[in-house]
C-alpha atoms as a PDB file:
ATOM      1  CA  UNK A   1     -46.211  -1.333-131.636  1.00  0.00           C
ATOM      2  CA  UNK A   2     -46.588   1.740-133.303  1.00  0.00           C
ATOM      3  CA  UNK A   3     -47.848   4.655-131.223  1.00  0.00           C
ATOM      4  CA  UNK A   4     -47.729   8.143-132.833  1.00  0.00           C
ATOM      5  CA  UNK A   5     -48.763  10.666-129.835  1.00  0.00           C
ATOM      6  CA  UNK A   6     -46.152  11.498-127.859  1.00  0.00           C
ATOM      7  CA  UNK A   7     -48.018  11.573-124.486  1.00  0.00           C
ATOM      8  CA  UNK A   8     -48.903   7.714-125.041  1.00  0.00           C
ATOM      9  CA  UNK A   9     -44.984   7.178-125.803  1.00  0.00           C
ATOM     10  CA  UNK A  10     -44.241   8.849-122.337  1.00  0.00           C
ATOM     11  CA  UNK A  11     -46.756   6.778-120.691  1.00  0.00           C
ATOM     12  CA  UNK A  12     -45.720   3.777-122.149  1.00  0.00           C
ATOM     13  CA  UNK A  13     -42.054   3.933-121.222  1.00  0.00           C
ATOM     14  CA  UNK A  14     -42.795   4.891-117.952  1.00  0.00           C
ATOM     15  CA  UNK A  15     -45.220   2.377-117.392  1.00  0.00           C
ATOM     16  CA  UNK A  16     -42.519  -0.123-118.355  1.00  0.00           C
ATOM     17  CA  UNK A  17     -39.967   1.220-116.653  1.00  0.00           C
ATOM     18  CA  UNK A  18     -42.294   0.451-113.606  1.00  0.00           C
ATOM     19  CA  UNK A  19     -43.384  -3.050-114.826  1.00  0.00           C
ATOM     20  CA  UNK A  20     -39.491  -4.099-115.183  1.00  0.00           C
ATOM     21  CA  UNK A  21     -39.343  -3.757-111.274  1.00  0.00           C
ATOM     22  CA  UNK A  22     -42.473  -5.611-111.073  1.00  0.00           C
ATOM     23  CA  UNK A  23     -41.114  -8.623-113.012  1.00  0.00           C
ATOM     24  CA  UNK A  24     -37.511  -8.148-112.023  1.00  0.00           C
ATOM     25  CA  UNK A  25     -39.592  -8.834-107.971  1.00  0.00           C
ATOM     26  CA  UNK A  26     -41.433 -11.787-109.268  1.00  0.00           C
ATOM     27  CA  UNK A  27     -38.587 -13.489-110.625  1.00  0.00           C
ATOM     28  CA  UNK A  28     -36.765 -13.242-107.289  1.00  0.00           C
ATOM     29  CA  UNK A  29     -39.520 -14.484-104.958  1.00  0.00           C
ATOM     30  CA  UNK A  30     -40.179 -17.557-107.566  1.00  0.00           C
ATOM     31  CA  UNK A  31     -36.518 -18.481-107.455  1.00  0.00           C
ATOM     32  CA  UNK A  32     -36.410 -18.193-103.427  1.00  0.00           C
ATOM     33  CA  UNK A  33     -40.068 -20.041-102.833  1.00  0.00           C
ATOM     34  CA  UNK A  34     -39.095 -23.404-100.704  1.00  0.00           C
ATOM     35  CA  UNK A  35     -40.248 -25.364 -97.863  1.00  0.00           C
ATOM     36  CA  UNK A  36     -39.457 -23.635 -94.976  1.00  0.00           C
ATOM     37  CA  UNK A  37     -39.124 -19.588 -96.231  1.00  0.00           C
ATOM     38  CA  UNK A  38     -41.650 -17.396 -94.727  1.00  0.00           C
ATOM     39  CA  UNK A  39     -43.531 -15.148 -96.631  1.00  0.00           C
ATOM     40  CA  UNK A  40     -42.767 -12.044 -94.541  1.00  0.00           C
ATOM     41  CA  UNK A  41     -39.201 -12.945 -95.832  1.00  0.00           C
ATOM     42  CA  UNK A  42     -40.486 -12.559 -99.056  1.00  0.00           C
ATOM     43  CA  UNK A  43     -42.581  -9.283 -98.200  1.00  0.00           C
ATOM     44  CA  UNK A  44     -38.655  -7.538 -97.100  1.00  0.00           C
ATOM     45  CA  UNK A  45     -36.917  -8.950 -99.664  1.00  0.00           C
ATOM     46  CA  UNK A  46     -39.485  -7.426-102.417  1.00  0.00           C
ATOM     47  CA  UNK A  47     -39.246  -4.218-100.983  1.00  0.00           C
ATOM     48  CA  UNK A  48     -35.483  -3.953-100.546  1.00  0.00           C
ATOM     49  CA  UNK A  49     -35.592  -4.484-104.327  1.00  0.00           C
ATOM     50  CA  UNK A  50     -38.084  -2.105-104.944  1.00  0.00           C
ATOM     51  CA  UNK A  51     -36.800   0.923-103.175  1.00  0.00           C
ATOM     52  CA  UNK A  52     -33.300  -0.350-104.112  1.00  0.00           C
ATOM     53  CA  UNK A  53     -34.156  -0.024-108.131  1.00  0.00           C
ATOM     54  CA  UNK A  54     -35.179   3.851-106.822  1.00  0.00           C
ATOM     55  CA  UNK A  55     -39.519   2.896-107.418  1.00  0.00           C
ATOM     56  CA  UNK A  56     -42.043   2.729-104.030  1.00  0.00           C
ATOM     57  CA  UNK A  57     -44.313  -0.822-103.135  1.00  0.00           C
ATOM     58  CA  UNK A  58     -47.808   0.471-104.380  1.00  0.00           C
ATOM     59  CA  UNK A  59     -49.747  -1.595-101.967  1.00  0.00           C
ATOM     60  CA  UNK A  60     -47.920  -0.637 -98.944  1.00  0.00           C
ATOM     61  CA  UNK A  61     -50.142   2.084 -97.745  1.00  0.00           C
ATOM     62  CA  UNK A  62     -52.691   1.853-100.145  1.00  0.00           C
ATOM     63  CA  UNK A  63     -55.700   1.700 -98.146  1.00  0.00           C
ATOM     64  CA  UNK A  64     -54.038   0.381 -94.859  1.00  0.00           C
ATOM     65  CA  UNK A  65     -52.990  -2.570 -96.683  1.00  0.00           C
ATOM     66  CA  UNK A  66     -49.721  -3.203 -94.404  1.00  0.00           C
ATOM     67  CA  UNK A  67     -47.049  -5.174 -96.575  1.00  0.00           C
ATOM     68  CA  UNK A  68     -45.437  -4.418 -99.953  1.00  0.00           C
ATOM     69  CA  UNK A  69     -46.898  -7.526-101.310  1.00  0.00           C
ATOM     70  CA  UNK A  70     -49.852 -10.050-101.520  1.00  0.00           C
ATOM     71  CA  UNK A  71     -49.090 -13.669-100.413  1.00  0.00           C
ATOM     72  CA  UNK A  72     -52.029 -15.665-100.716  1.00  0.00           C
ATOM     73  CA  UNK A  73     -51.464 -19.661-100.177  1.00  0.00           C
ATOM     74  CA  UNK A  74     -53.579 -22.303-100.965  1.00  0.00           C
ATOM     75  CA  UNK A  75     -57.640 -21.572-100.478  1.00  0.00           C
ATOM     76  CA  UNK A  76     -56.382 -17.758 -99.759  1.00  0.00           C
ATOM     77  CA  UNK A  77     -57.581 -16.160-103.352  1.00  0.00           C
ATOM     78  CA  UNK A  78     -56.015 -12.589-102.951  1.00  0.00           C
ATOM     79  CA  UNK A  79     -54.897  -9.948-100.111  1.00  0.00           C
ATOM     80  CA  UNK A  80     -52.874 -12.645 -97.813  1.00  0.00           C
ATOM     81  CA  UNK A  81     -50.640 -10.353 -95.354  1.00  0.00           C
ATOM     82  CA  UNK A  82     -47.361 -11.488 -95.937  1.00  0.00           C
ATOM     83  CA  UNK A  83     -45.777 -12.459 -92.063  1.00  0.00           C
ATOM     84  CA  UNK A  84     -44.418 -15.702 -89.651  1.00  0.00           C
ATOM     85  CA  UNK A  85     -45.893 -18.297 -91.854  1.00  0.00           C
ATOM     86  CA  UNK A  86     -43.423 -20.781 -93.359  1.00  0.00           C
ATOM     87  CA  UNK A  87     -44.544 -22.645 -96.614  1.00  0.00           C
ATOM     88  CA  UNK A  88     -44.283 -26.136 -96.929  1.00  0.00           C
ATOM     89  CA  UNK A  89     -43.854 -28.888 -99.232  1.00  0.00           C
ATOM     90  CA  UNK A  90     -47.567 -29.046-101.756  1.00  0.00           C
ATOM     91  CA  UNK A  91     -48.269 -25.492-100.842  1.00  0.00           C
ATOM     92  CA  UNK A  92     -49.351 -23.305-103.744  1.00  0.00           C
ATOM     93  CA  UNK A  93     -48.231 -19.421-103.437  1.00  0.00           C
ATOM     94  CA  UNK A  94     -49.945 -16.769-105.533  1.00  0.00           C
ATOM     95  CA  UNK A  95     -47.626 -13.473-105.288  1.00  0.00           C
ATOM     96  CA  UNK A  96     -48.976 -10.318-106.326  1.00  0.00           C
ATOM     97  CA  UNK A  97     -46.608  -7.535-106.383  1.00  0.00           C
ATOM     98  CA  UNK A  98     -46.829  -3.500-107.854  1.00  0.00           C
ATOM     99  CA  UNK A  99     -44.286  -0.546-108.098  1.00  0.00           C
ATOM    100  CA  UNK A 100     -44.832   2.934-108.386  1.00  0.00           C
ATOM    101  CA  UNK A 101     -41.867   4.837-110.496  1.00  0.00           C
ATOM    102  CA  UNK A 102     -41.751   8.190-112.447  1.00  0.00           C
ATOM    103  CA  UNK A 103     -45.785   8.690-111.840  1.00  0.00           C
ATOM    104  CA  UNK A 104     -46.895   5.324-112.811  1.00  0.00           C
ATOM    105  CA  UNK A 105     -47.477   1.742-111.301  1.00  0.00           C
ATOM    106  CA  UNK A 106     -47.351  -1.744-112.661  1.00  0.00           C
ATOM    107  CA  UNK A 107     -48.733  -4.717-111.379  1.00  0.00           C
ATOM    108  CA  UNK A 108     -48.537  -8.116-111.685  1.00  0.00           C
ATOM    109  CA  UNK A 109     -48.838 -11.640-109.716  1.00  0.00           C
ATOM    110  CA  UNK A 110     -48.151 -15.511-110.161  1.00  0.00           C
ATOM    111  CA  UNK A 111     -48.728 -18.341-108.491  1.00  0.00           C
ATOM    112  CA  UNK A 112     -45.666 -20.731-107.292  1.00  0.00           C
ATOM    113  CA  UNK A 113     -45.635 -24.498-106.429  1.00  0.00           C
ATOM    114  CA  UNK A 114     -43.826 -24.957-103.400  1.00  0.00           C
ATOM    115  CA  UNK A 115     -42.061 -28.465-103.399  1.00  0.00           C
ATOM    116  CA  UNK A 116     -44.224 -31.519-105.367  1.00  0.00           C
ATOM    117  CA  UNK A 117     -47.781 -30.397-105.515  1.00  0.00           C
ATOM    118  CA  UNK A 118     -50.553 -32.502-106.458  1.00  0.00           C
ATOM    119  CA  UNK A 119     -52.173 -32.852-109.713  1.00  0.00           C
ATOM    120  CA  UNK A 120     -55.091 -30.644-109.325  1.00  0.00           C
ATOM    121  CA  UNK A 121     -52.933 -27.813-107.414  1.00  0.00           C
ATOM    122  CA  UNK A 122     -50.677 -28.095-110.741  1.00  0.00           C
ATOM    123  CA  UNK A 123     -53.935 -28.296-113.462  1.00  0.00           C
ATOM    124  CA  UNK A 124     -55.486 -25.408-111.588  1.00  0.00           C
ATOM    125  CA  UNK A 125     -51.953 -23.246-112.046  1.00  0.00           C
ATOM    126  CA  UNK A 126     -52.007 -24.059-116.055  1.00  0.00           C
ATOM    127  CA  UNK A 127     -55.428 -23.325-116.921  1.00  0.00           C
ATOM    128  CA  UNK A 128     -55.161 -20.204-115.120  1.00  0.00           C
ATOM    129  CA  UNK A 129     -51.263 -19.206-116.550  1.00  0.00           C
ATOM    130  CA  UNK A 130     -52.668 -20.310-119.619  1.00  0.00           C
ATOM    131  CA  UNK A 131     -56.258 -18.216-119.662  1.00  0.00           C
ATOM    132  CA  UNK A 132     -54.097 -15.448-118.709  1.00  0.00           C
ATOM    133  CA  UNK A 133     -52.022 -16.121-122.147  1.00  0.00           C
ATOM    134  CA  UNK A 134     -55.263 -16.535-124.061  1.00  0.00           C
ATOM    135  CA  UNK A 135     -56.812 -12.361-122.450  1.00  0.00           C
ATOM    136  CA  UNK A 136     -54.148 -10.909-123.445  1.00  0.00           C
ATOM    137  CA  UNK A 137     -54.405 -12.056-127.109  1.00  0.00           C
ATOM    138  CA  UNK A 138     -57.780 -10.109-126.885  1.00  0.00           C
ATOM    139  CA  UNK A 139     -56.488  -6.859-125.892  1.00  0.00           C
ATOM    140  CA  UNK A 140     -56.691  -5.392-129.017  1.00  0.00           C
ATOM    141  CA  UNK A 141     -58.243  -2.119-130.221  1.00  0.00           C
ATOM    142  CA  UNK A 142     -61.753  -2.074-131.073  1.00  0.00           C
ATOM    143  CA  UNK A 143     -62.229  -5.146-129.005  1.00  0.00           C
ATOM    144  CA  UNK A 144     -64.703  -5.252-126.008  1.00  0.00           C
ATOM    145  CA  UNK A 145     -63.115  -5.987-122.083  1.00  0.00           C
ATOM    146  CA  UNK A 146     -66.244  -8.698-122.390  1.00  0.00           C
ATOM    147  CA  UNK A 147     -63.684 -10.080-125.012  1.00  0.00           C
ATOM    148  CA  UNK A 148     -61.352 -10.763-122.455  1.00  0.00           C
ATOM    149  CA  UNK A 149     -63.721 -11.953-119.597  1.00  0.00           C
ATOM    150  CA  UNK A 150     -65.364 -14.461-121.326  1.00  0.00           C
ATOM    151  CA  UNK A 151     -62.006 -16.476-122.878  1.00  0.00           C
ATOM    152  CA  UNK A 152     -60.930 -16.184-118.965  1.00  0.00           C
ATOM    153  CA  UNK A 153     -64.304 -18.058-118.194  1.00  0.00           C
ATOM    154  CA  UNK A 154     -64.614 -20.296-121.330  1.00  0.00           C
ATOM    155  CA  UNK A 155     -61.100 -21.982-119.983  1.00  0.00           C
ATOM    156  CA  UNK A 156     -62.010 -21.934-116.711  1.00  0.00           C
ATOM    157  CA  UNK A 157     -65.273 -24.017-117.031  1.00  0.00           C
ATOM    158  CA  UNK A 158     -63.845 -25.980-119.150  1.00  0.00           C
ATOM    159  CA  UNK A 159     -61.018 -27.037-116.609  1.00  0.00           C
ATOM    160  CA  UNK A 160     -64.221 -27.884-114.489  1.00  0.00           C
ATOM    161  CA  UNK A 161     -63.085 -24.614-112.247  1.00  0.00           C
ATOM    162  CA  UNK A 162     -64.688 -21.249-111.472  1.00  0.00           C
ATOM    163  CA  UNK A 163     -63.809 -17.969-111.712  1.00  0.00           C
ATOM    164  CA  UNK A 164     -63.642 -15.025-108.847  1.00  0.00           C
ATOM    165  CA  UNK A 165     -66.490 -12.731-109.690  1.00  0.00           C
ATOM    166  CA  UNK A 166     -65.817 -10.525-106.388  1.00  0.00           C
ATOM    167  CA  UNK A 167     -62.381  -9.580-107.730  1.00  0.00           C
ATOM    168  CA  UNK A 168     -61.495  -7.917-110.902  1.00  0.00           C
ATOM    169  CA  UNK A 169     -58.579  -6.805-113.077  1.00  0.00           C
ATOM    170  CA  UNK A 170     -58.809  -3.024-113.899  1.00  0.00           C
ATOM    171  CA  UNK A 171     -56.949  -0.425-115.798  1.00  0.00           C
ATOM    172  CA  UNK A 172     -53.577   0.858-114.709  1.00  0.00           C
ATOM    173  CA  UNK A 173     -51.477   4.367-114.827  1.00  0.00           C
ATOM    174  CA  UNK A 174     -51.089   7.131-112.682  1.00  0.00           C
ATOM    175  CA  UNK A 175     -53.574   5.562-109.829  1.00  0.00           C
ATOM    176  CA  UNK A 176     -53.083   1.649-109.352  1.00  0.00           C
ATOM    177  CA  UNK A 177     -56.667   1.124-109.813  1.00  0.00           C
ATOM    178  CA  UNK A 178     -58.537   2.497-113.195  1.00  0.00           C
ATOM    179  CA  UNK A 179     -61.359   2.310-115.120  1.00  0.00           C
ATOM    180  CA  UNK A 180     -62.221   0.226-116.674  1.00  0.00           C
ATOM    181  CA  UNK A 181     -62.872  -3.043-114.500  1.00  0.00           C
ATOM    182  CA  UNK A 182     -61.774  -6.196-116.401  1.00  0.00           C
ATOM    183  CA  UNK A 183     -64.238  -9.040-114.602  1.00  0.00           C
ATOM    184  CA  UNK A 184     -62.894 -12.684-115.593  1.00  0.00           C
ATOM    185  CA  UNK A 185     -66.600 -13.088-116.800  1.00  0.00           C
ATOM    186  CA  UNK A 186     -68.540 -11.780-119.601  1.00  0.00           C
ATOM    187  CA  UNK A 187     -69.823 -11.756-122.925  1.00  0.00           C
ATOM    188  CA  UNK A 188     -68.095 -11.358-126.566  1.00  0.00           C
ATOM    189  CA  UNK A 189     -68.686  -7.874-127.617  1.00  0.00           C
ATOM    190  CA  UNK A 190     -70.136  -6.448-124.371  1.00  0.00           C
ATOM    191  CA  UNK A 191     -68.725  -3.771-122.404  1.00  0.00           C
ATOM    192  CA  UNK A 192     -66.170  -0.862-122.766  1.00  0.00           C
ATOM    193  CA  UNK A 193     -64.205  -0.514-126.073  1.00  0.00           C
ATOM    194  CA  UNK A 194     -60.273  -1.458-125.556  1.00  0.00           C
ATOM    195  CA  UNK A 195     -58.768   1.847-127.143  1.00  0.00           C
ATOM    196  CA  UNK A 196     -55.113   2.353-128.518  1.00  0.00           C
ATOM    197  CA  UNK A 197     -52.697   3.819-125.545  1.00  0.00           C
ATOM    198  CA  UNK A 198     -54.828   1.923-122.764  1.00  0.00           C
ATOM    199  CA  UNK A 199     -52.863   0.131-120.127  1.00  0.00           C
ATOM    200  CA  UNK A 200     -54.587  -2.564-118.378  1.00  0.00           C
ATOM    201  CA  UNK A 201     -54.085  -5.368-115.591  1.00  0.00           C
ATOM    202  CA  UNK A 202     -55.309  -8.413-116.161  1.00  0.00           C
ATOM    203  CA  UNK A 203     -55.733 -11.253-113.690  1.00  0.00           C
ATOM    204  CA  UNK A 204     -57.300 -13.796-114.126  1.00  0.00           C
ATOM    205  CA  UNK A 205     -58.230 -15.207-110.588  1.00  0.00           C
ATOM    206  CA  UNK A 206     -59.873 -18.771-110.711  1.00  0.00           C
ATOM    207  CA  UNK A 207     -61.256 -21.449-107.925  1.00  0.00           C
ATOM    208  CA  UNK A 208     -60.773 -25.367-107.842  1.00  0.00           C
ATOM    209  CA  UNK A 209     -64.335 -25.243-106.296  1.00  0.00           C
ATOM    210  CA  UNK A 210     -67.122 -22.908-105.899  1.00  0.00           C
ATOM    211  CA  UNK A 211     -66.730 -19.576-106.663  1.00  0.00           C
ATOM    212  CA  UNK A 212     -68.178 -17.850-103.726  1.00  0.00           C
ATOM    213  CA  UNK A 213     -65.413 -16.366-101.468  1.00  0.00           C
ATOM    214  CA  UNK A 214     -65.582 -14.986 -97.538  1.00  0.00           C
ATOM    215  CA  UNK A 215     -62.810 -12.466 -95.921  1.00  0.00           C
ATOM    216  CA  UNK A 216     -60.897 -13.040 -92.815  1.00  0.00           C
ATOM    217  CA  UNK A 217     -61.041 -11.090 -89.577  1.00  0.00           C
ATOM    218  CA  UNK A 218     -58.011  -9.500 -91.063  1.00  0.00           C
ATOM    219  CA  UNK A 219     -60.405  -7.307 -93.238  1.00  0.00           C
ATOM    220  CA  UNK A 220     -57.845  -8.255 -96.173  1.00  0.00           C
ATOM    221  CA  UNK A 221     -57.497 -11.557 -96.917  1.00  0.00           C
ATOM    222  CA  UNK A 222     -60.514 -13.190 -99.780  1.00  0.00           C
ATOM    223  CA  UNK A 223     -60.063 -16.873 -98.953  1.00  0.00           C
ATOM    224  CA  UNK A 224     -62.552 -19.771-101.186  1.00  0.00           C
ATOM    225  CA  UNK A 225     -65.843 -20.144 -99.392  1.00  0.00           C
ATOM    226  CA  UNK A 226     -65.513 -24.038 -99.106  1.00  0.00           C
ATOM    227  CA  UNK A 227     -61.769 -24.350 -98.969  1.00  0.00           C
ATOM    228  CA  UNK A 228     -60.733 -25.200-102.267  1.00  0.00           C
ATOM    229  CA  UNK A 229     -57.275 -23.564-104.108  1.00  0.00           C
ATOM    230  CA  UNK A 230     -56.946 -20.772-105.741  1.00  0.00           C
ATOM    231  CA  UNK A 231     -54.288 -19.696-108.095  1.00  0.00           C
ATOM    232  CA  UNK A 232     -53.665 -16.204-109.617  1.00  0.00           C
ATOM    233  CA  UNK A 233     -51.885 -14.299-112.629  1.00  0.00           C
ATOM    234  CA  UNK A 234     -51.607 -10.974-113.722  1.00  0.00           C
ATOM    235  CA  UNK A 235     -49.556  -8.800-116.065  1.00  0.00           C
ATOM    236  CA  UNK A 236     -49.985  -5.270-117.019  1.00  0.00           C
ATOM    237  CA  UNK A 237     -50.094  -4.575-120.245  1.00  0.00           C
ATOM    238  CA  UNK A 238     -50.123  -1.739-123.167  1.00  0.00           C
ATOM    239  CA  UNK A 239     -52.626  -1.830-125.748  1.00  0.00           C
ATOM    240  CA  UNK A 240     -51.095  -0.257-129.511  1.00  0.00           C
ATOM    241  CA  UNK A 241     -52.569  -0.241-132.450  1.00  0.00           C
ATOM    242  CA  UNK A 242     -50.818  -4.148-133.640  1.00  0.00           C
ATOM    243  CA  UNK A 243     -51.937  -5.630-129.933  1.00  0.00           C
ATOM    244  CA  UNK A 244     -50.994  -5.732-125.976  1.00  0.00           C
ATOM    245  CA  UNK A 245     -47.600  -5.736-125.150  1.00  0.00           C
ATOM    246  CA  UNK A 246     -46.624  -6.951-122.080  1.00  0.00           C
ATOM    247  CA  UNK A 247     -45.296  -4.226-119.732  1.00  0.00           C
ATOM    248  CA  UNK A 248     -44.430  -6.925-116.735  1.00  0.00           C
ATOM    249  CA  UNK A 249     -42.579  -9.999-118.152  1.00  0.00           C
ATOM    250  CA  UNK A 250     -41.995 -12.030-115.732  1.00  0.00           C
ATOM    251  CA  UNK A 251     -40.424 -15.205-117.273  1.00  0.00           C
ATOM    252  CA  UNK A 252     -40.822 -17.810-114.767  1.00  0.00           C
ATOM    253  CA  UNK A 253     -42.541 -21.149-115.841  1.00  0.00           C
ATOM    254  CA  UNK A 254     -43.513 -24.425-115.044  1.00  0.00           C
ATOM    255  CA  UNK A 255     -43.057 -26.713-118.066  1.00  0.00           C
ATOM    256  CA  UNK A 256     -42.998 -29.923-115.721  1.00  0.00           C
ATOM    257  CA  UNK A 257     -46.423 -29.406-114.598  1.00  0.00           C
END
């Protein structure tokens, strides 16, 4: 990556510095996810690692949200408060975690079989790893975010799947939550122009059913409309003048599925 203005080299090493927690996190919880943890287990030991590594949680706080991270099982899409439950053998848990160090956040989620799941759970987490793989490839400069929203629902359909439409990805930095908005939708060459020194979070967010979603009495938690999984993935990334590089590499797979 070649980056020649000094302010974009600042930004960029900060921003990874930040993403480095974020994966560092993710990496944990997927190596602790069983039968039988609880996911406000998961919530404490994220944060312990965040403030340990000297960074804040950026969702705790962040509009009342009340955790430091997302835990969203099964038909829950995004937003699950992390708290009592236990997971269980088939579950599928989508983890979405950010940090906030040296001015700058990075974000990022997965989503974790718990135990055996069945085939669909584990079809639904590939296409949607793998449409996450096939954004990134278009976060180039000079391309269009419609670029990356329309591979996102090319796979999806594909898969026989839908994608969110309520939720987007969205451009990262200073504030958690930047223009532009990256829908999982669109059209080749529509919308904003990706530009060199950009950072963005993509997420691809995709349904084994319909696509239409309600929210619990919570006020947080986006759950599927007819109770069909959901899985989730994200990375942050940095857009230079040879591509995206990712920012948040969390290295966890699942080659058996």
């Amino acid at each position: 990556m070649i980056l020649k203005d000094p302010s974009l080299v600042k930004k960029r090493d900060a921003m990874a510095a930040a993403g480095a927690i974020v994966a560092e996190a993710l990496n944990l919880v997927a190596r602790t996810v069983a039968p039988g943890v609880r996911t406000g287990e998961l919530d404490a030991m994220v944060e312990e690692l965040i403030r340990s590594r000297g960074a804040l949680p950026s969702f705790k706080g962040y509009n009342g949200y009340p955790a430091s991270v997302c835990t969203s099982v099964n038909d829950e899409i995004v937003h699950g408060i992390p708290g009592p439950r236990r997971l269980v053998s088939g579950d599928i848990l989508s983890v979405d975690v950010g940090a906030f160090l040296g001015g700058y956040h990075g974000d990022a989620a997965l989503t974790i079989p718990v135990g055996d799941i069945d085939e669909l759970s584990a079809r639904l987490i590939r296409v949607t790893r793998a449409s996450l793989e096939a954004a990134l490839t278009r976060c180039r400069a000079g391309n269009h975010i419609g670029d990356v929203g329309s591979v996102v629902q090319t796979m999806a359909l594909e898969a026989g799947f839908q994608v969110v439409r309520d939720f987007t990805g969205h451009g990262i930095g200073r504030r958690l939550h930047e223009r532009p908005q990256i829908p999982n939708y669109g059209r080749p060459g529509a919308g904003p122009v990706i530009r060199s020194g950009d950072a963005l979070a993509v997420e691809p967010m995709i349904n084994a059913g319909t696509m239409a979603i309600k929210i619990l009495e919570d006020n947080w938690t986006a759950v599927t409309y007819d109770g069909s999984r959901s899985a989730h993935f994200e990375h942050t990334v940095f857009v230079g003048e040879r591509g995206a590089e990712i920012l948040t590499p969390w290295d966890w797979r699942w080659d058996d599925l």
